[in-house]
PDBML (XML) file of the C-alpha atoms, coordinates in Angstrom:
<?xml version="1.0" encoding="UTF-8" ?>
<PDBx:datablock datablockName="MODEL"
   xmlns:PDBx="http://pdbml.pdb.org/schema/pdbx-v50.xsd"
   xmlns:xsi="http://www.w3.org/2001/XMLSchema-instance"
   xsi:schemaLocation="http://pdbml.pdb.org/schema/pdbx-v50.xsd pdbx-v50.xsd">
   <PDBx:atom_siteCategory>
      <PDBx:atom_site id="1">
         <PDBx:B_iso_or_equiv>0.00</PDBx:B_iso_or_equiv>
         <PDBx:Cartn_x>128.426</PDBx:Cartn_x>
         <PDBx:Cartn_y>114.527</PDBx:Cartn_y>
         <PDBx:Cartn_z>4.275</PDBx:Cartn_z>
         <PDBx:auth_asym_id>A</PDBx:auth_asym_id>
         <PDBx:auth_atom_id>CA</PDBx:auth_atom_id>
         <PDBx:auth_comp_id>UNK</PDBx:auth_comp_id>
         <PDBx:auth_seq_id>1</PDBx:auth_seq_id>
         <PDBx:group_PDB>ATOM</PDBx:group_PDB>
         <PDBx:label_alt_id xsi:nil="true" />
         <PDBx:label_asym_id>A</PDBx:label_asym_id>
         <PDBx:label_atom_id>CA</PDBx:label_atom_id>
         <PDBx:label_comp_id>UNK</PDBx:label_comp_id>
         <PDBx:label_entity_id>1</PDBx:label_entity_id>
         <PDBx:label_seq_id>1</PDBx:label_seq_id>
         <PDBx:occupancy>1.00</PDBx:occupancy>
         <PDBx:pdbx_PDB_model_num>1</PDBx:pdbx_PDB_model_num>
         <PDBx:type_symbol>C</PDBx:type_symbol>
      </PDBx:atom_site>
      <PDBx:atom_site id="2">
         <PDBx:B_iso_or_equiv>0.00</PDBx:B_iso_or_equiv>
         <PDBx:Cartn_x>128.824</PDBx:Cartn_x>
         <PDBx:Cartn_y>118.138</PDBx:Cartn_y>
         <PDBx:Cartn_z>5.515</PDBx:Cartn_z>
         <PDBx:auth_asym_id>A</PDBx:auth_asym_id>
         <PDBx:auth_atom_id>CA</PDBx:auth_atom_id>
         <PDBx:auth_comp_id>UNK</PDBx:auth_comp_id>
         <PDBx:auth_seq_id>2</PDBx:auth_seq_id>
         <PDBx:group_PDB>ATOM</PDBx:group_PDB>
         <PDBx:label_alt_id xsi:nil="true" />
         <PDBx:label_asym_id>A</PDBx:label_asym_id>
         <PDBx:label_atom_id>CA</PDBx:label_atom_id>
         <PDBx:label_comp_id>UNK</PDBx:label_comp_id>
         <PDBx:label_entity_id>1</PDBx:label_entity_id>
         <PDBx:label_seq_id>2</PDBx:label_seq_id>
         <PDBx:occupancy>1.00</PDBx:occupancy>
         <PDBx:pdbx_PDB_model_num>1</PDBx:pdbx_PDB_model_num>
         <PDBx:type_symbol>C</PDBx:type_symbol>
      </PDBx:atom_site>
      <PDBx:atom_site id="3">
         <PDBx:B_iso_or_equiv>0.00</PDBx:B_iso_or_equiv>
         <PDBx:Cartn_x>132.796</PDBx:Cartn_x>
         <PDBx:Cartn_y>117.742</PDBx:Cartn_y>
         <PDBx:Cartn_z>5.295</PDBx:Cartn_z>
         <PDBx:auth_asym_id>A</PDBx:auth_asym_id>
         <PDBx:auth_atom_id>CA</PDBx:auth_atom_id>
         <PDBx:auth_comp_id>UNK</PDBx:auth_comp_id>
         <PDBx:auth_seq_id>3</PDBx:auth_seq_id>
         <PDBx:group_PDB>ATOM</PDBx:group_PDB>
         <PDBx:label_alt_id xsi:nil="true" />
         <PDBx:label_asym_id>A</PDBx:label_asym_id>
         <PDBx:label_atom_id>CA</PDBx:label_atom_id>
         <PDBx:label_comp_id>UNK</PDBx:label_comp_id>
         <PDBx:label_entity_id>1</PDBx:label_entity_id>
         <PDBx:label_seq_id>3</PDBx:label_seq_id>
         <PDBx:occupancy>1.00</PDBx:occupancy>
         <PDBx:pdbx_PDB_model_num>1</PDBx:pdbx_PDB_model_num>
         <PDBx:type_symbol>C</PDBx:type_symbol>
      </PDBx:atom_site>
      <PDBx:atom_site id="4">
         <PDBx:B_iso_or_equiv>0.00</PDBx:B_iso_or_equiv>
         <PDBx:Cartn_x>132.537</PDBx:Cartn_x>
         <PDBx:Cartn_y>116.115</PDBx:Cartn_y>
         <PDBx:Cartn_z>2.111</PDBx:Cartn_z>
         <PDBx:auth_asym_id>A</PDBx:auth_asym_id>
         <PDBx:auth_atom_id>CA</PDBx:auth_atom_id>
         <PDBx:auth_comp_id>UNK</PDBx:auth_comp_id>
         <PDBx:auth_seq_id>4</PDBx:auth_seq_id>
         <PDBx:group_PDB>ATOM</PDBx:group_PDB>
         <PDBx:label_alt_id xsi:nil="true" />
         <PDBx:label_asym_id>A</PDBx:label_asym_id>
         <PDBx:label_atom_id>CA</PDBx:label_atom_id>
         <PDBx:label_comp_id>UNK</PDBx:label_comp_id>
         <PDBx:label_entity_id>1</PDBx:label_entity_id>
         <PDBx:label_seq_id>4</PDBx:label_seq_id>
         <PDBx:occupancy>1.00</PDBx:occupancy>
         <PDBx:pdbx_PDB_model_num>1</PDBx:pdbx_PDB_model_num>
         <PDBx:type_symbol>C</PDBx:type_symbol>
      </PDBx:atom_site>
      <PDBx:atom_site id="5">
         <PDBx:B_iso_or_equiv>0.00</PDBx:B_iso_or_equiv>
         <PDBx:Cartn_x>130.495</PDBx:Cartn_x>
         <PDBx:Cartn_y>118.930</PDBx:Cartn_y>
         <PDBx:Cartn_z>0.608</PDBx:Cartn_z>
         <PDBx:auth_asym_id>A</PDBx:auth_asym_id>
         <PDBx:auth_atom_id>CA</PDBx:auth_atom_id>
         <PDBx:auth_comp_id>UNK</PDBx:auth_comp_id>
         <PDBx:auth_seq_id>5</PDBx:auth_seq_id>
         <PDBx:group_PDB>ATOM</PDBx:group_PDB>
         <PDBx:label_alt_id xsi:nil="true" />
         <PDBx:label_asym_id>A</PDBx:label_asym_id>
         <PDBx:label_atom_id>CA</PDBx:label_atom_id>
         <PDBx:label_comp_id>UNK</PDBx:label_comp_id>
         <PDBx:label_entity_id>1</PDBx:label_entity_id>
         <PDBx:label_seq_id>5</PDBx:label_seq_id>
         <PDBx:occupancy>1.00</PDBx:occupancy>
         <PDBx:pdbx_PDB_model_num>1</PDBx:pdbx_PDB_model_num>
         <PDBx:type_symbol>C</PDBx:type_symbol>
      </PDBx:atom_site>
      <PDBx:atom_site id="6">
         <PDBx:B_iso_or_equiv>0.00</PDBx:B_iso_or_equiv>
         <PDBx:Cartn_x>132.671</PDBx:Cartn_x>
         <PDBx:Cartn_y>121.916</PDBx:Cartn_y>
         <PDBx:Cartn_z>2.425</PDBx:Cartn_z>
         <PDBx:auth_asym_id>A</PDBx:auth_asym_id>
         <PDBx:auth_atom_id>CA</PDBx:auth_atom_id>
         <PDBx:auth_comp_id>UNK</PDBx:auth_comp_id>
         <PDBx:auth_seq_id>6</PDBx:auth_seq_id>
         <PDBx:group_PDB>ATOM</PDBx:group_PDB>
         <PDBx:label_alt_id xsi:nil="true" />
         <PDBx:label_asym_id>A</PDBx:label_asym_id>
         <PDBx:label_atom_id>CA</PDBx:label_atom_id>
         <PDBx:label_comp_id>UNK</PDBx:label_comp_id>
         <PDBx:label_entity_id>1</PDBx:label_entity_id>
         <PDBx:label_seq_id>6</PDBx:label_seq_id>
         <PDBx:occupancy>1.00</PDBx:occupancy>
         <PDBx:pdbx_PDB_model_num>1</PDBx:pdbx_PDB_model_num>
         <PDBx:type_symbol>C</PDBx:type_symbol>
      </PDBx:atom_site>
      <PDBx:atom_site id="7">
         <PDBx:B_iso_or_equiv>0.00</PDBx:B_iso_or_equiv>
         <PDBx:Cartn_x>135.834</PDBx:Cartn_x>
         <PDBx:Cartn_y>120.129</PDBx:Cartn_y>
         <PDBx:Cartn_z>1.514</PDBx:Cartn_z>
         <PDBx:auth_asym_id>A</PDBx:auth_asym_id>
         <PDBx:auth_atom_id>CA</PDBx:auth_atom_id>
         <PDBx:auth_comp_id>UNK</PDBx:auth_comp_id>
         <PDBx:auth_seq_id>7</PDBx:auth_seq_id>
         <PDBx:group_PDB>ATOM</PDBx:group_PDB>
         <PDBx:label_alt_id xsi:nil="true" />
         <PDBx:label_asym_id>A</PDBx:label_asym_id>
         <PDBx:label_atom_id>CA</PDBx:label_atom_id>
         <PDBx:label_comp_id>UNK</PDBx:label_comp_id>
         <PDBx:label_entity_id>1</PDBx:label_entity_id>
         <PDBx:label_seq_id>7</PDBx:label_seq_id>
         <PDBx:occupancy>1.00</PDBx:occupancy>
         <PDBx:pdbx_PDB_model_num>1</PDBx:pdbx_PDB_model_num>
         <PDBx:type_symbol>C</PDBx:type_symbol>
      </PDBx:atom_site>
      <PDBx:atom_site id="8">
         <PDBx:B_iso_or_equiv>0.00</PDBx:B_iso_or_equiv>
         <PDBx:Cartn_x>134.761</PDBx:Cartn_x>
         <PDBx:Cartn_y>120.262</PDBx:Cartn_y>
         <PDBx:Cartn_z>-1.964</PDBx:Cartn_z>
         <PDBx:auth_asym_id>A</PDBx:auth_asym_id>
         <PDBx:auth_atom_id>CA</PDBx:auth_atom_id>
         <PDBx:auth_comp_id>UNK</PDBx:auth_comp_id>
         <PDBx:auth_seq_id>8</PDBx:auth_seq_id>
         <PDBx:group_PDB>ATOM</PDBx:group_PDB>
         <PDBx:label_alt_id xsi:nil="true" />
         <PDBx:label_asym_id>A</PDBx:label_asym_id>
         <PDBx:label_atom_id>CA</PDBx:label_atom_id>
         <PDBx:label_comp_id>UNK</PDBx:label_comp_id>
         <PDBx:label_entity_id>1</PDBx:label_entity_id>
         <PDBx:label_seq_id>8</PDBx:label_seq_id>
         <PDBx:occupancy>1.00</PDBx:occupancy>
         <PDBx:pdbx_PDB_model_num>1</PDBx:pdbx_PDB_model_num>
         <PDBx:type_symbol>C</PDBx:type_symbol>
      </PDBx:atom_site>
      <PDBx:atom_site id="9">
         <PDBx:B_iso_or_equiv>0.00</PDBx:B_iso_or_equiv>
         <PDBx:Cartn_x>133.706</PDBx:Cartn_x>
         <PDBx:Cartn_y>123.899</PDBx:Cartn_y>
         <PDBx:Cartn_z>-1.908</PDBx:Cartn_z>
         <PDBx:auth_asym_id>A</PDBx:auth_asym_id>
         <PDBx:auth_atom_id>CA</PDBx:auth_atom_id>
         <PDBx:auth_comp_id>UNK</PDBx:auth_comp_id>
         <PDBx:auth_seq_id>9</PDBx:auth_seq_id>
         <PDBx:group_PDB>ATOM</PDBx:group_PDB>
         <PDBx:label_alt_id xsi:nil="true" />
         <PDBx:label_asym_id>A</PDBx:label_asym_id>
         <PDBx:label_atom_id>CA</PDBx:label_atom_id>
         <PDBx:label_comp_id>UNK</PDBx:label_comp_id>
         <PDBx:label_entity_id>1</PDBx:label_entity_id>
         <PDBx:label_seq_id>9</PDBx:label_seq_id>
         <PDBx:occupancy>1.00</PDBx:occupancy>
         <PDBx:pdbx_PDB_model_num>1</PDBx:pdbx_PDB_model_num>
         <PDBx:type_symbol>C</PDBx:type_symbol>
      </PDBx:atom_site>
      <PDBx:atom_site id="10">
         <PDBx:B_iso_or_equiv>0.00</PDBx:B_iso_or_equiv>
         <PDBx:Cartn_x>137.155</PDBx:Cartn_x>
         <PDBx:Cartn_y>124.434</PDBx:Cartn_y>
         <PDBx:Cartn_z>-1.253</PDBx:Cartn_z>
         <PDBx:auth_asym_id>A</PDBx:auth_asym_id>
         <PDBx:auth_atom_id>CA</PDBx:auth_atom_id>
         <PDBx:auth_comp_id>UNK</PDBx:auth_comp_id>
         <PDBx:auth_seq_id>10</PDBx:auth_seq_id>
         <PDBx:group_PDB>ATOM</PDBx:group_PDB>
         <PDBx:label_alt_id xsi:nil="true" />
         <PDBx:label_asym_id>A</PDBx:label_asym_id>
         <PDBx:label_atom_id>CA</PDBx:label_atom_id>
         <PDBx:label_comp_id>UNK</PDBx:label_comp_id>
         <PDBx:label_entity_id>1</PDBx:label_entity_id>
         <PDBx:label_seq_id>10</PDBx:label_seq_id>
         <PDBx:occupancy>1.00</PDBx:occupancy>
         <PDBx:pdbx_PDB_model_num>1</PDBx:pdbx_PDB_model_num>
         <PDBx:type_symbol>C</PDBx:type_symbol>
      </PDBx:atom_site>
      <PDBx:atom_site id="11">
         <PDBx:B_iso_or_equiv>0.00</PDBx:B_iso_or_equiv>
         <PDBx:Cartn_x>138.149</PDBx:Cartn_x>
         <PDBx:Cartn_y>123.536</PDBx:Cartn_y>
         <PDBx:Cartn_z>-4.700</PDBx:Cartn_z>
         <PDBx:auth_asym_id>A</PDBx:auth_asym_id>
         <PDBx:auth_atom_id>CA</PDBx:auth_atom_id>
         <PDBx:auth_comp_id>UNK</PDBx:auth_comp_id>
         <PDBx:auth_seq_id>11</PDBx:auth_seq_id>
         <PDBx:group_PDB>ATOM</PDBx:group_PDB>
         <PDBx:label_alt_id xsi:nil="true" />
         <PDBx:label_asym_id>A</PDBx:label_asym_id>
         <PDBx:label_atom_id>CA</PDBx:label_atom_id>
         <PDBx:label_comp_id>UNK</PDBx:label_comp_id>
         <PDBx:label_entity_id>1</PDBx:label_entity_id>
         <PDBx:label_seq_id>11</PDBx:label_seq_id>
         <PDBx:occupancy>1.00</PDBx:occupancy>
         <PDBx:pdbx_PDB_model_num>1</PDBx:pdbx_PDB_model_num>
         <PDBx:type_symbol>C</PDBx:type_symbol>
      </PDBx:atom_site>
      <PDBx:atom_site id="12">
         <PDBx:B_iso_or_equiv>0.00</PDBx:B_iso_or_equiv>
         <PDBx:Cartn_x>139.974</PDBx:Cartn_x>
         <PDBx:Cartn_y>120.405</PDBx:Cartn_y>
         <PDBx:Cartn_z>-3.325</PDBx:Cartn_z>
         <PDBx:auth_asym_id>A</PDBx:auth_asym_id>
         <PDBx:auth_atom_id>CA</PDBx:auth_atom_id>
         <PDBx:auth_comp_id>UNK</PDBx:auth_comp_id>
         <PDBx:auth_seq_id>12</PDBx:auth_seq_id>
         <PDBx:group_PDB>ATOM</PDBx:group_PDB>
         <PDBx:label_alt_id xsi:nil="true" />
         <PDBx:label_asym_id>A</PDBx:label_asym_id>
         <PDBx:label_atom_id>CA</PDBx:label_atom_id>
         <PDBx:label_comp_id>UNK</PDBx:label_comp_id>
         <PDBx:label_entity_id>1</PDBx:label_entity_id>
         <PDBx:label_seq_id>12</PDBx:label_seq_id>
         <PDBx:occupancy>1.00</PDBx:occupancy>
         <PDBx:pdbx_PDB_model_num>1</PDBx:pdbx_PDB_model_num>
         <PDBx:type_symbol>C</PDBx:type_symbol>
      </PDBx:atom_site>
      <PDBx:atom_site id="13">
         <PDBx:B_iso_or_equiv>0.00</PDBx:B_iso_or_equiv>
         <PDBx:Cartn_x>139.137</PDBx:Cartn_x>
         <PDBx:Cartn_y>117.078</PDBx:Cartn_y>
         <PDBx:Cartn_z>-4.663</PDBx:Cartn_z>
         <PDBx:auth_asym_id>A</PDBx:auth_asym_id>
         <PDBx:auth_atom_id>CA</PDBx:auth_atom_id>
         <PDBx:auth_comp_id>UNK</PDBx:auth_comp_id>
         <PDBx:auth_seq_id>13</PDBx:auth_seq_id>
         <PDBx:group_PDB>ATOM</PDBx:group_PDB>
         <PDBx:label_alt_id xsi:nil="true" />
         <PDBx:label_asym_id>A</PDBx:label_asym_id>
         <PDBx:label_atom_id>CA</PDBx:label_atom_id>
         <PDBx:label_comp_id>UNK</PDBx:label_comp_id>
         <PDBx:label_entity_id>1</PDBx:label_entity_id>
         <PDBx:label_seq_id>13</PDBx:label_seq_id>
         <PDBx:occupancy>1.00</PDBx:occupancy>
         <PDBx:pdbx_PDB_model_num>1</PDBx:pdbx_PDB_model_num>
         <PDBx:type_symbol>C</PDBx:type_symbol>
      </PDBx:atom_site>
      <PDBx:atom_site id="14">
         <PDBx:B_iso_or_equiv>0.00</PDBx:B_iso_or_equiv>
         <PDBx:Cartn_x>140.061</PDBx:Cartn_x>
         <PDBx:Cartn_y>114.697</PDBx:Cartn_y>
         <PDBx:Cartn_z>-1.956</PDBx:Cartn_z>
         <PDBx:auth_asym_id>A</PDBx:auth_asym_id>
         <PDBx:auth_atom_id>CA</PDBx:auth_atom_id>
         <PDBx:auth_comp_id>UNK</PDBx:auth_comp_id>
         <PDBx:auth_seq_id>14</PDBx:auth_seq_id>
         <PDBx:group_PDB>ATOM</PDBx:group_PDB>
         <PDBx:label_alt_id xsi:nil="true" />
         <PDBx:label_asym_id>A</PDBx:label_asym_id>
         <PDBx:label_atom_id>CA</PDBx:label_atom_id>
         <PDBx:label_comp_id>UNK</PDBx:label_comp_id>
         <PDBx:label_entity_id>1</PDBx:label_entity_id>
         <PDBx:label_seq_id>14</PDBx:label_seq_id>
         <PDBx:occupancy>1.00</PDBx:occupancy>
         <PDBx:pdbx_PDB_model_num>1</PDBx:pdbx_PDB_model_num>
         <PDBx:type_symbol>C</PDBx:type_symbol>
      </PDBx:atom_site>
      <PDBx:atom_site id="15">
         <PDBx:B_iso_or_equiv>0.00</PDBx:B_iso_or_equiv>
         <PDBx:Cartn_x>141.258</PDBx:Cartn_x>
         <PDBx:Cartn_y>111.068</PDBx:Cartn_y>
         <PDBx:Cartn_z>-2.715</PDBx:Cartn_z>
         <PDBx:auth_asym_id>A</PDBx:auth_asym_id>
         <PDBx:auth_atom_id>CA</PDBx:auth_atom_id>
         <PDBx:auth_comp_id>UNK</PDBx:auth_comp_id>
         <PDBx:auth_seq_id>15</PDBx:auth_seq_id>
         <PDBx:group_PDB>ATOM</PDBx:group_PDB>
         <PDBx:label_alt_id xsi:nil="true" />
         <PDBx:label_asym_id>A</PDBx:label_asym_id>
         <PDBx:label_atom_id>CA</PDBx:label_atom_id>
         <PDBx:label_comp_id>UNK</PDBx:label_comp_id>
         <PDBx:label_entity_id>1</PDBx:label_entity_id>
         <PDBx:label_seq_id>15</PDBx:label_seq_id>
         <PDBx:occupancy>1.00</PDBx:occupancy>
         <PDBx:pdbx_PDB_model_num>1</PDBx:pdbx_PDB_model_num>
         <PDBx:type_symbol>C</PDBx:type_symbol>
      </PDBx:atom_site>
      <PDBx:atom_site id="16">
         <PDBx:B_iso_or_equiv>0.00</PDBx:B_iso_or_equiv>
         <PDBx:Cartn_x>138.041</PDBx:Cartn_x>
         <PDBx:Cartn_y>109.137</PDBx:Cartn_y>
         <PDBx:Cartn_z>-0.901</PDBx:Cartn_z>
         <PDBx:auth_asym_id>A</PDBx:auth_asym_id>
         <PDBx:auth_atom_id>CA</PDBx:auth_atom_id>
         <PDBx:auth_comp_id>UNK</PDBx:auth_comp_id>
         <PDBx:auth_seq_id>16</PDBx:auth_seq_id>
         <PDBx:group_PDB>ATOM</PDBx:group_PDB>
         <PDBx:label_alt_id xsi:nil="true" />
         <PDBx:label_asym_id>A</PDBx:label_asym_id>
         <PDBx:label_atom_id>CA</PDBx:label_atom_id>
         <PDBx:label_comp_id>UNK</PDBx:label_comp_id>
         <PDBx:label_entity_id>1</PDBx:label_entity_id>
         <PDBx:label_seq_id>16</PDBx:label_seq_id>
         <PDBx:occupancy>1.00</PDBx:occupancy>
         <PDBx:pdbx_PDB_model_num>1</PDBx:pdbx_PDB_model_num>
         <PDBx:type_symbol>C</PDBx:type_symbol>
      </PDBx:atom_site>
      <PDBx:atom_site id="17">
         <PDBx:B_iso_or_equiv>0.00</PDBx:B_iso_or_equiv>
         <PDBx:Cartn_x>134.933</PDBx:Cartn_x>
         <PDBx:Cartn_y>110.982</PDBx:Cartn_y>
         <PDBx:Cartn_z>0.387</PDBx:Cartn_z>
         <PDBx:auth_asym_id>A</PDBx:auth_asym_id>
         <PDBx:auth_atom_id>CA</PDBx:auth_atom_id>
         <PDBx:auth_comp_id>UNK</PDBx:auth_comp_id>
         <PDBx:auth_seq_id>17</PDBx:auth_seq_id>
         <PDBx:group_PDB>ATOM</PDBx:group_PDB>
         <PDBx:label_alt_id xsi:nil="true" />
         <PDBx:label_asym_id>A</PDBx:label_asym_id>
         <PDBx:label_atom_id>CA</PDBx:label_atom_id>
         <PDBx:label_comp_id>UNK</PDBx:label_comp_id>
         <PDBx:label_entity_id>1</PDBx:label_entity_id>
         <PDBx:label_seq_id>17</PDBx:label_seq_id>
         <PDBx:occupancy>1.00</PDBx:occupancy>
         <PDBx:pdbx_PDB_model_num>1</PDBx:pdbx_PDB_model_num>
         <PDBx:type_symbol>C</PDBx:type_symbol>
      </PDBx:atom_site>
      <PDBx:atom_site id="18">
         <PDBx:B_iso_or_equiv>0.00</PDBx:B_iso_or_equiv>
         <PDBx:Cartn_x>132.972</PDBx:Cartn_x>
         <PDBx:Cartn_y>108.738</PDBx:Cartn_y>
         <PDBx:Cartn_z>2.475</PDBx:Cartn_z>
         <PDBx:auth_asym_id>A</PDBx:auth_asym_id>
         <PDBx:auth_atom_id>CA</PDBx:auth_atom_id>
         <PDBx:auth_comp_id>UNK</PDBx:auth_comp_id>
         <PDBx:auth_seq_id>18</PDBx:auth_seq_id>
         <PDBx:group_PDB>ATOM</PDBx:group_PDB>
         <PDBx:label_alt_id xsi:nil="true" />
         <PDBx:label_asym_id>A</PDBx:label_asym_id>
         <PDBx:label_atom_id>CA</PDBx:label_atom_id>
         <PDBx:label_comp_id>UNK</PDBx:label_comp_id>
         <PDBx:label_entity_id>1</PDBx:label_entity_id>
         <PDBx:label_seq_id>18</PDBx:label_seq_id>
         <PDBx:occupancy>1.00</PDBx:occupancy>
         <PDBx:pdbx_PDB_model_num>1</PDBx:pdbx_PDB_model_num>
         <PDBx:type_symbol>C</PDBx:type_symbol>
      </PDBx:atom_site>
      <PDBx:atom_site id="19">
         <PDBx:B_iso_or_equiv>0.00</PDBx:B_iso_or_equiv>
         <PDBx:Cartn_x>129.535</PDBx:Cartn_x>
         <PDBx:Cartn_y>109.724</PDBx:Cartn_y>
         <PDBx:Cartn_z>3.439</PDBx:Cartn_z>
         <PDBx:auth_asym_id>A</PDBx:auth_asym_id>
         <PDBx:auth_atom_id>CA</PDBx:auth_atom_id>
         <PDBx:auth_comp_id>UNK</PDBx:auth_comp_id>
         <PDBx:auth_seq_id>19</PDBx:auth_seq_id>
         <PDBx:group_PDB>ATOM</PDBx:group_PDB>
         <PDBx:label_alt_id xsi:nil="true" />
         <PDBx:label_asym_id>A</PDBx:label_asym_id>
         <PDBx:label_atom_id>CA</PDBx:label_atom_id>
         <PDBx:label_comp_id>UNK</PDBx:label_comp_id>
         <PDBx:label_entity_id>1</PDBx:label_entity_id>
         <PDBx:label_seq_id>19</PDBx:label_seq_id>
         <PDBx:occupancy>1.00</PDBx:occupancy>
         <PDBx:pdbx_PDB_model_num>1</PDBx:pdbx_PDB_model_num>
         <PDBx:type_symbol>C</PDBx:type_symbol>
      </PDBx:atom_site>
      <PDBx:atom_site id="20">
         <PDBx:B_iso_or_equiv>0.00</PDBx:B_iso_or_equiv>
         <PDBx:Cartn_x>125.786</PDBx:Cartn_x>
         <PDBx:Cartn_y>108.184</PDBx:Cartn_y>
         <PDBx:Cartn_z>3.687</PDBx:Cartn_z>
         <PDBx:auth_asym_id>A</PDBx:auth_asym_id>
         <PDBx:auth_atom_id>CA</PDBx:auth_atom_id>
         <PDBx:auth_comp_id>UNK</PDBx:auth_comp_id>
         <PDBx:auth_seq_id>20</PDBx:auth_seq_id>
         <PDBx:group_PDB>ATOM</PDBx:group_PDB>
         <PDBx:label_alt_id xsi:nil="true" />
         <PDBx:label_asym_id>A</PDBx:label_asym_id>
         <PDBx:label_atom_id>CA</PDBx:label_atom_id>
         <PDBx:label_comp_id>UNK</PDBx:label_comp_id>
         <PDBx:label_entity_id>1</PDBx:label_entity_id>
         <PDBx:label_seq_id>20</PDBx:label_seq_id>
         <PDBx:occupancy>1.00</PDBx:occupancy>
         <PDBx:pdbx_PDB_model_num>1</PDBx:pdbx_PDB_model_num>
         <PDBx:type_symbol>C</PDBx:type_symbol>
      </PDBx:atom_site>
      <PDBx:atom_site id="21">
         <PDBx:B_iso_or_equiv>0.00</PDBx:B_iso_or_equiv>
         <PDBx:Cartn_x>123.478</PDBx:Cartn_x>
         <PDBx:Cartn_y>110.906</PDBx:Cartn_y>
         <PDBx:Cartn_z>3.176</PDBx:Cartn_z>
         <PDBx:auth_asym_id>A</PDBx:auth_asym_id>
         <PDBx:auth_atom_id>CA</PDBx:auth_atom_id>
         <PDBx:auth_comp_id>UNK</PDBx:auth_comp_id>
         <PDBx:auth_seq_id>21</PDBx:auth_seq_id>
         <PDBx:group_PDB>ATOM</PDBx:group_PDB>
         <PDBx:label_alt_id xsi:nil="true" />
         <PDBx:label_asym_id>A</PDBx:label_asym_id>
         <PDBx:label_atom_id>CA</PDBx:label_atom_id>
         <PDBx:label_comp_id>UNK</PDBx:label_comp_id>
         <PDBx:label_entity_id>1</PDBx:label_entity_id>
         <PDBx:label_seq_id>21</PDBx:label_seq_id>
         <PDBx:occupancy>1.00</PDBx:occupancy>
         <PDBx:pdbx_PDB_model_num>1</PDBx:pdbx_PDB_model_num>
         <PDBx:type_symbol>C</PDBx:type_symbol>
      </PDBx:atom_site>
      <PDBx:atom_site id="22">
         <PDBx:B_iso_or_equiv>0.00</PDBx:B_iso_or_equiv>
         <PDBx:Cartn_x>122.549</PDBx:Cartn_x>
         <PDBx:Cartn_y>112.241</PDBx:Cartn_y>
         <PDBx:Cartn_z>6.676</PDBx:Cartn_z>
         <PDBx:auth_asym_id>A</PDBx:auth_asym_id>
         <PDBx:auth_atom_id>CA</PDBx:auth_atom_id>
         <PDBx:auth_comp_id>UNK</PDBx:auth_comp_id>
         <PDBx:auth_seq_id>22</PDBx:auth_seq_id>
         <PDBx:group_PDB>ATOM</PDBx:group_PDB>
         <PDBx:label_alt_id xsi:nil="true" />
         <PDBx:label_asym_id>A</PDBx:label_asym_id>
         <PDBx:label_atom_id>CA</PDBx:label_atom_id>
         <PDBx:label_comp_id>UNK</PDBx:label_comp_id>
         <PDBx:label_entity_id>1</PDBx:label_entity_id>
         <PDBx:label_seq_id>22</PDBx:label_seq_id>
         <PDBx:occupancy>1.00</PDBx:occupancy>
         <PDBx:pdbx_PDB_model_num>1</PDBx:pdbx_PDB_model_num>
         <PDBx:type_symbol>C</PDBx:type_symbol>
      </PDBx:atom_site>
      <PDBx:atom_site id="23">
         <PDBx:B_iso_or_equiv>0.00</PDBx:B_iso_or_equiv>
         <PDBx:Cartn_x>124.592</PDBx:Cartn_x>
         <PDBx:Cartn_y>114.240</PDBx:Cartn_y>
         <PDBx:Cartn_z>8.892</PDBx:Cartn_z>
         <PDBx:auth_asym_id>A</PDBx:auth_asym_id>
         <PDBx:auth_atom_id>CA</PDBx:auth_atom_id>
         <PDBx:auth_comp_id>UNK</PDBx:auth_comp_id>
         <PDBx:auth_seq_id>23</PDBx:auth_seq_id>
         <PDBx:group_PDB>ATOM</PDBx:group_PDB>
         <PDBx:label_alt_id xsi:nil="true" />
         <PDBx:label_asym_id>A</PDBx:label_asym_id>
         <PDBx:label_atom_id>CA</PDBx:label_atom_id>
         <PDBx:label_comp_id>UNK</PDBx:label_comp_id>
         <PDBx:label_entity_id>1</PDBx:label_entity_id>
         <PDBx:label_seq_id>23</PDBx:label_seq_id>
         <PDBx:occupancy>1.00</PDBx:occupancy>
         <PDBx:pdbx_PDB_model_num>1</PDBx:pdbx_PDB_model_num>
         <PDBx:type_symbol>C</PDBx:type_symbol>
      </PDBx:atom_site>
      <PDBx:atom_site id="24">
         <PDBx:B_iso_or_equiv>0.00</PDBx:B_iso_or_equiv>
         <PDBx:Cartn_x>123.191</PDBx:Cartn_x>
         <PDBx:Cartn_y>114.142</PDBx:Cartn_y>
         <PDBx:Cartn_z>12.754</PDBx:Cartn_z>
         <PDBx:auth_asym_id>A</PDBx:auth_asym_id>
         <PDBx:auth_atom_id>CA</PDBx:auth_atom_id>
         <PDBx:auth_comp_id>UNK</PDBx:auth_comp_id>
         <PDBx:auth_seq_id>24</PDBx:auth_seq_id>
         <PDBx:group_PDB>ATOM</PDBx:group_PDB>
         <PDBx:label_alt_id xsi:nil="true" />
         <PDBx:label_asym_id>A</PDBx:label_asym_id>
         <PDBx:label_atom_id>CA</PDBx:label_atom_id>
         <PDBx:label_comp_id>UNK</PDBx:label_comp_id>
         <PDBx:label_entity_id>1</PDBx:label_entity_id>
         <PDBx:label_seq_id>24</PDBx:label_seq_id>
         <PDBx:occupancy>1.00</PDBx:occupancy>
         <PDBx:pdbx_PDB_model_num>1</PDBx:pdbx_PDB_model_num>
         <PDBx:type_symbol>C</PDBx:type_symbol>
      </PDBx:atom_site>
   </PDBx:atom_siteCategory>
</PDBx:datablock>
């Protein structure tokens, strides 16, 4: 999630983003 969410902030749209909702 976290990654997915930073990655994004980024401005990059990655090709998969795989996440479940909770982080720790």
């Amino acid at each position: 999630d976290v990654v997915s969410l930073t990655v994004r902030e980024y401005g990059l749209v990655p090709l998969l983003s795989v996440y479940d909702g909770f982080t720790e």
